[in-house]
Protein backbone atom coordinates (compact mmCIF):
# COMPACT_ATOMS: atom_id res chain seq x y z
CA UNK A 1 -146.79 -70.00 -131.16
CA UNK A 2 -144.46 -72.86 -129.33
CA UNK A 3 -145.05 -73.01 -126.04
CA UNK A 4 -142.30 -74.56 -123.93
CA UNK A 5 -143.22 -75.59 -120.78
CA UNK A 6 -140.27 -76.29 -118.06
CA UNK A 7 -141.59 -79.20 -115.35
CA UNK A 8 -139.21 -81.40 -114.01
CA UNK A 9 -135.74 -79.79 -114.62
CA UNK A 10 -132.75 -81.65 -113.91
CA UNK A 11 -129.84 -80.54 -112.23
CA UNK A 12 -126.65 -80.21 -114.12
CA UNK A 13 -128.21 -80.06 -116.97
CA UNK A 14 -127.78 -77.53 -120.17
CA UNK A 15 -130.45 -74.95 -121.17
CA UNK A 16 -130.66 -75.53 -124.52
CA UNK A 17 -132.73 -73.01 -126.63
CA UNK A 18 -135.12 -74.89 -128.70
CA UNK A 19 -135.46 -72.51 -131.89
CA UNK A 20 -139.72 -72.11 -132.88
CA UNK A 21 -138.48 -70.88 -135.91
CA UNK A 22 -136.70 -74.19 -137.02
CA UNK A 23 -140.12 -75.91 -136.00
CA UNK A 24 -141.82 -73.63 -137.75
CA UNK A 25 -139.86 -74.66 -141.19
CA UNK A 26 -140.33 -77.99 -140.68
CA UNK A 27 -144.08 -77.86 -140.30
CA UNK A 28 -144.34 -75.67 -143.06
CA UNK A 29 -142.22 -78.04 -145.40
CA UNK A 30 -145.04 -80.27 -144.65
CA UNK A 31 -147.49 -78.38 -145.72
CA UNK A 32 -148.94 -77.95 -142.18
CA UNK A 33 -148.87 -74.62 -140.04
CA UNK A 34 -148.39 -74.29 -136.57
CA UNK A 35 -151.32 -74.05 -133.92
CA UNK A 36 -149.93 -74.78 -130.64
CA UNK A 37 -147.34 -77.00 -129.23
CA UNK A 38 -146.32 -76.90 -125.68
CA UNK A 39 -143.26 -78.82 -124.71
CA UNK A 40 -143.26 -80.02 -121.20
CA UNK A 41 -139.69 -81.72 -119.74
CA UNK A 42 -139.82 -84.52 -117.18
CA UNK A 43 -138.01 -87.02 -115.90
CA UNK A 44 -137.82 -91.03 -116.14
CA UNK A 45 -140.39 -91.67 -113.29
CA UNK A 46 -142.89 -89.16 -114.66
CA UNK A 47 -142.66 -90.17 -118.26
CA UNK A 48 -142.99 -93.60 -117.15
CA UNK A 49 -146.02 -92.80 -115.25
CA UNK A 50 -147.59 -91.03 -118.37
CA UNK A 51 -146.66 -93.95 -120.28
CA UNK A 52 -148.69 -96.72 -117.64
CA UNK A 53 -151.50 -94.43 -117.50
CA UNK A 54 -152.32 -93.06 -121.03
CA UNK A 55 -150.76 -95.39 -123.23
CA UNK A 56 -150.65 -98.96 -120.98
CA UNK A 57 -146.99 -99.17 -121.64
CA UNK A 58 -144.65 -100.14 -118.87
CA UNK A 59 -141.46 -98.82 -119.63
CA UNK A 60 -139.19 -96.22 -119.86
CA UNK A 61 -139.68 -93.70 -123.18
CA UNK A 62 -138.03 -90.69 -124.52
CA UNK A 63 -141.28 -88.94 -125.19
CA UNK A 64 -144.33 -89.22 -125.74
CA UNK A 65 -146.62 -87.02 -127.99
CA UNK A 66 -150.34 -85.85 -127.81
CA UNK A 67 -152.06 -84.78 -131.07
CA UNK A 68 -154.50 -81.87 -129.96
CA UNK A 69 -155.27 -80.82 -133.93
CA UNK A 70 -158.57 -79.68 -134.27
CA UNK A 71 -158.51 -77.82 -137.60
CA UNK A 72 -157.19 -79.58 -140.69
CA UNK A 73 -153.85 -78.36 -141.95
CA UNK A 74 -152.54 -76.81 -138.18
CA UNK A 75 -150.39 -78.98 -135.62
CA UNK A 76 -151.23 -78.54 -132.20
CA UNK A 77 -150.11 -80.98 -129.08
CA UNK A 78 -148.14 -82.10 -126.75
CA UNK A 79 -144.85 -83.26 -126.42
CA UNK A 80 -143.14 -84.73 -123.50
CA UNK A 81 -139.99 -85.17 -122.73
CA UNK A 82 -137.63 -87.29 -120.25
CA UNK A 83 -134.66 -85.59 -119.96
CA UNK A 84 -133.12 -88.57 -117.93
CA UNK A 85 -133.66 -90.60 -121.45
CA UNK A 86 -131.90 -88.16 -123.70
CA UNK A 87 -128.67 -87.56 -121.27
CA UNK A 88 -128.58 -91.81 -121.57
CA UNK A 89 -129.38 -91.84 -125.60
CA UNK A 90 -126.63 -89.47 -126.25
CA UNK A 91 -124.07 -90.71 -124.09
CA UNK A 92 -125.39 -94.20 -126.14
CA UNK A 93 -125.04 -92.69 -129.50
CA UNK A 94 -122.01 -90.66 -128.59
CA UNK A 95 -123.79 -87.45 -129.26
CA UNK A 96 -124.02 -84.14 -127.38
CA UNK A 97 -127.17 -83.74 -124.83
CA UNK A 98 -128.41 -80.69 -127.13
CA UNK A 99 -128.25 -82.65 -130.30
CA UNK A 100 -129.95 -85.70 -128.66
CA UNK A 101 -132.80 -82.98 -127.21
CA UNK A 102 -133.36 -81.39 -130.72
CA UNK A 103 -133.52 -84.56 -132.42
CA UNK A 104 -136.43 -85.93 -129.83
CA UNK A 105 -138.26 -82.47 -130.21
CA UNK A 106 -138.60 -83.17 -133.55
CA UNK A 107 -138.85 -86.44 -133.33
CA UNK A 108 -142.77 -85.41 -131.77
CA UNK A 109 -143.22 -82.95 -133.78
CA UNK A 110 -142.92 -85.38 -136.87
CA UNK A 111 -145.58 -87.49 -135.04
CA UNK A 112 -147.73 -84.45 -134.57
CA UNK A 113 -147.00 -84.54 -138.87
CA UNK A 114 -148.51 -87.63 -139.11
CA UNK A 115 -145.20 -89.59 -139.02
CA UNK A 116 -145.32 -92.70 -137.43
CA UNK A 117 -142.87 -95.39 -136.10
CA UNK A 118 -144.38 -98.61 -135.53
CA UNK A 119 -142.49 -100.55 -138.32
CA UNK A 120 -138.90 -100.81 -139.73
CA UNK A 121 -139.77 -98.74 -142.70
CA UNK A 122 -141.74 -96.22 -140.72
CA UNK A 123 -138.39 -96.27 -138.21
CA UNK A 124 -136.23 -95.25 -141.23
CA UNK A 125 -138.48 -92.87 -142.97
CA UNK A 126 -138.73 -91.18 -139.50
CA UNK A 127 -134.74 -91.18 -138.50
CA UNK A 128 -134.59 -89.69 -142.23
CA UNK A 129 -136.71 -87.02 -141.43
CA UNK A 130 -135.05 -86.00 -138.33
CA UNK A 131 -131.84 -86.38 -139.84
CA UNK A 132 -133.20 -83.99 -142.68
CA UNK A 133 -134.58 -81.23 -139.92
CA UNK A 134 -131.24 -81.61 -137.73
CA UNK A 135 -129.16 -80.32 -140.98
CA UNK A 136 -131.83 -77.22 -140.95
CA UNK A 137 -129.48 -76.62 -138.00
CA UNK A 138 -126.38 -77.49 -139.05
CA UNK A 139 -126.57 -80.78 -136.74
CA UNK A 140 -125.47 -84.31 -138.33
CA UNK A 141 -124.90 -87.75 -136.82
């Protein structure tokens, strides 16, 4: 079951519907099933704090994501969000604020996949996955 967890809403700001059932499908093209995954969205200053505190990072992120699998083959975690980060990345990338939010949820839950982003090849296997999951919704760059 997704679990999405509303913290720090901004004002002005769309509710977008974030679809389990596209998650689902791209879990399960994985070969993985779903466990749990609650979504929690923030803002800059408590991202950033998350970031200084679990991670030793000191800067501003989109997200960050929390494995919590326990049982091979399931996907459980956590996946925060700054919602002051994806207003600026799609303004950036000339993109709609719902587009930009679905392609950072799955963005973590491709890390929660095993995905990772540390290199350049990593970078473009993982924009090619998210670019793969967007089309599931009809959503191209």
């Amino acid at each position: 079951m997704l679990k999405i967890n509303k913290i720090y809403w901004l004002t002005d700001v769309p509710d977008v519907a974030i679809s389990s059932d596209w998650i689902n499908s791209v879990i399960n093209k994985n070969g993985k099933k779903l466990a749990r995954i609650d979504i929690v969205f923030c803002n800059d200053e408590f991202l950033l704090q998350m970031n200084r505190d679990y991670l030793q990072h000191d800067y501003y992120t989109d997200i960050i994501t929390f494995d919590q699998s326990e049982q091979e083959g399931f996907v459980s975690g956590d996946i925060y969000i700054s919602l002051d980060r994806i207003l600026e990345n799609a303004l950036e990338a000339n993109t709609s604020f719902e587009n930009e939010l679905h392609r950072v949820v799955i963005h973590g839950v491709l890390h929660l996949l095993g995905f990772n982003d540390s290199t350049s090849s990593e970078r473009n296997e993982m924009r090619s996955m998210e670019d793969a999951s967007l089309q599931i919704l009809g959503i191209t760059n």
